[in-house]
C-alpha atoms as a PDB file:
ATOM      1  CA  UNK A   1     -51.632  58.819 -39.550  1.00  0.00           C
ATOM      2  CA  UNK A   2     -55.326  57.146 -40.030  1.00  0.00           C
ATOM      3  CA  UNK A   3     -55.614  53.821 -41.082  1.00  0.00           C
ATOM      4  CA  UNK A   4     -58.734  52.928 -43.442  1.00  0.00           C
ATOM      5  CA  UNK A   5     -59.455  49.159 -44.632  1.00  0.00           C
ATOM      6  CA  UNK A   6     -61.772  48.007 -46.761  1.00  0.00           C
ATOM      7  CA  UNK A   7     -63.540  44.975 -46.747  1.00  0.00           C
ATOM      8  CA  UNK A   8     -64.924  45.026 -49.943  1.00  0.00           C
ATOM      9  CA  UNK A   9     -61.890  44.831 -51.698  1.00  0.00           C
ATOM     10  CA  UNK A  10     -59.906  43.850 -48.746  1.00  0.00           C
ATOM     11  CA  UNK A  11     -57.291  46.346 -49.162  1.00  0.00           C
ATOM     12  CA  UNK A  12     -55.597  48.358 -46.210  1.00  0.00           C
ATOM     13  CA  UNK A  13     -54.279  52.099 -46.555  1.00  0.00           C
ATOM     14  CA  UNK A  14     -52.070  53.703 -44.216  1.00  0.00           C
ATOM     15  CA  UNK A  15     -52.262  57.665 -45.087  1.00  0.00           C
ATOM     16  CA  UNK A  16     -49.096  59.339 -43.194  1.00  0.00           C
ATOM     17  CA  UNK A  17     -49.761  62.416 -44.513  1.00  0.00           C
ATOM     18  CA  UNK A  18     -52.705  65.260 -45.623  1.00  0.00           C
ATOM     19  CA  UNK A  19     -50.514  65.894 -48.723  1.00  0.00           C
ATOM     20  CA  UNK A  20     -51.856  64.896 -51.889  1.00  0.00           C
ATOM     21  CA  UNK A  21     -50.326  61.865 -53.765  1.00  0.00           C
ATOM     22  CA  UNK A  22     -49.043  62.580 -57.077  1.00  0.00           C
ATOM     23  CA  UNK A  23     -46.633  59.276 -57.975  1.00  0.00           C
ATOM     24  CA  UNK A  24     -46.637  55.247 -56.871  1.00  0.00           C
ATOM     25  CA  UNK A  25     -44.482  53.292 -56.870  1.00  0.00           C
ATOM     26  CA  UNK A  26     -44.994  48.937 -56.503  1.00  0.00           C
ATOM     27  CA  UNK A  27     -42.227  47.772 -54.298  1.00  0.00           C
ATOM     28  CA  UNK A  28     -44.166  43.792 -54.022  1.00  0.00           C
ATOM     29  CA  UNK A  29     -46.739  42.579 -55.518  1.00  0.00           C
ATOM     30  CA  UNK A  30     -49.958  44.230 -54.274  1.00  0.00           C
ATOM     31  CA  UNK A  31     -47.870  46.918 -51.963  1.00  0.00           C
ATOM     32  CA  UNK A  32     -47.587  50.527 -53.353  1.00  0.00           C
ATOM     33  CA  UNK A  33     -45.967  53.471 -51.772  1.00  0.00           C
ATOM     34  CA  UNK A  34     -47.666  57.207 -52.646  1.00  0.00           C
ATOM     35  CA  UNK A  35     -45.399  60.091 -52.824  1.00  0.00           C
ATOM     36  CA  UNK A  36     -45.943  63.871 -52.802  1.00  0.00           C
ATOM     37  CA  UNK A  37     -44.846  66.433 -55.230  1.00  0.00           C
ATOM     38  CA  UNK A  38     -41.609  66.237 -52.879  1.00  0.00           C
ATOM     39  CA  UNK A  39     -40.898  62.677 -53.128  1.00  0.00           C
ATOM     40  CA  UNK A  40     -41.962  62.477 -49.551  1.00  0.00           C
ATOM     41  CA  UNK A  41     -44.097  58.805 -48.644  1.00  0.00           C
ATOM     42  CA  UNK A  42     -47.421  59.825 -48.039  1.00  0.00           C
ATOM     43  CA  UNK A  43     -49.500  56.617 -48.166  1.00  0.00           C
ATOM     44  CA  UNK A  44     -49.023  52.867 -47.977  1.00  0.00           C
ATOM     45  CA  UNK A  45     -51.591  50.913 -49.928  1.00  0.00           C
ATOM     46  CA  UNK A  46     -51.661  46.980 -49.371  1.00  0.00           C
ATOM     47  CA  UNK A  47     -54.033  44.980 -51.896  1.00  0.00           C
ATOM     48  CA  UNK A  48     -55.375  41.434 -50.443  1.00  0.00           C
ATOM     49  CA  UNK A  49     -54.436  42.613 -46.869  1.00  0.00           C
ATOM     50  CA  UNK A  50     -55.993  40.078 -45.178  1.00  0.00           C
ATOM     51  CA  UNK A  51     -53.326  37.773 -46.493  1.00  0.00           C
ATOM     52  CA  UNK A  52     -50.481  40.120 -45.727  1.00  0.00           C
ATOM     53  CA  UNK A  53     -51.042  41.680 -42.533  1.00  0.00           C
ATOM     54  CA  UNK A  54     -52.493  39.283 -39.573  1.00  0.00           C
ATOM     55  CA  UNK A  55     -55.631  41.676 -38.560  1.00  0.00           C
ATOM     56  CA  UNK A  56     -56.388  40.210 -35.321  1.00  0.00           C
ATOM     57  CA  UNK A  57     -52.780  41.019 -34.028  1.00  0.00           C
ATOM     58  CA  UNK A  58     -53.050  44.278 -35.481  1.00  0.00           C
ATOM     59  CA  UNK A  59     -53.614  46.100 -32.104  1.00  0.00           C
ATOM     60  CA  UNK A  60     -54.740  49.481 -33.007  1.00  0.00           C
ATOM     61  CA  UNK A  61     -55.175  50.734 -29.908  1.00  0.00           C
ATOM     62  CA  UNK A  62     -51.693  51.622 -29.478  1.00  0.00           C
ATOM     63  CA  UNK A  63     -50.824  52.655 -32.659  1.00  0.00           C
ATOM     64  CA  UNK A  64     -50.594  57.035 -32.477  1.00  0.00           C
ATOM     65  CA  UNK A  65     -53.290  56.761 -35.397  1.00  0.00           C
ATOM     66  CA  UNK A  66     -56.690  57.245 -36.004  1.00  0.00           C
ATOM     67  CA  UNK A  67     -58.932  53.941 -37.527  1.00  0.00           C
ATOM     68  CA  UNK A  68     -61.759  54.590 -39.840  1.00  0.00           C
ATOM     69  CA  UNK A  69     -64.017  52.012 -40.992  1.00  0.00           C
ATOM     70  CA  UNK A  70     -65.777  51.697 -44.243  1.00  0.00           C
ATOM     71  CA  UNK A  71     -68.039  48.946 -43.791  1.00  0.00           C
ATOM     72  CA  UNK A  72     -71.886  50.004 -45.228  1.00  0.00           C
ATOM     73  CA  UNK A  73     -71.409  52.940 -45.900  1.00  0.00           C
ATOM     74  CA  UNK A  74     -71.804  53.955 -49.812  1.00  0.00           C
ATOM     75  CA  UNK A  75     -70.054  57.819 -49.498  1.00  0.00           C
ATOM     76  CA  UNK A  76     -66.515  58.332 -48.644  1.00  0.00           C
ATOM     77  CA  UNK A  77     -66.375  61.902 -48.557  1.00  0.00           C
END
């Protein structure tokens, strides 16, 4: 599981999986699920997440995940 926000468009997406995303569903506004070819959830996208998920409490230290940050740089690949 890696967890990648981005400040630009303050979103937040939690991949759970390396499979690729082929469907979405919106369950709220802003909140989408991403399934696989299986209907497995492989991602969790939240739009506006600094008004959904309280960052500073967010402690991901503990979380079995790796964080990657986007900030600066222009290349995602």
């Amino acid at each position: 599981m890696t967890l990648n926000y981005y400040p630009e468009t303050d979103s937040l997406y939690i991949n759970l999986s390396e499979r690729p995303s082929v469907e979405s569903q919106e369950i709220s506004e802003g909140i989408l699920l991403d399934y696989d070819a299986n209907g497995k959830l492989v991602g969790i996208d939240i739009d506006n997440a600094s008004n959904k998920v309280d960052m500073e409490k967010l402690i991901l230290s503990q979380l079995p995940c790796r964080v990657e940050s986007h900030i600066g740089k222009t290349n995602f690949s």
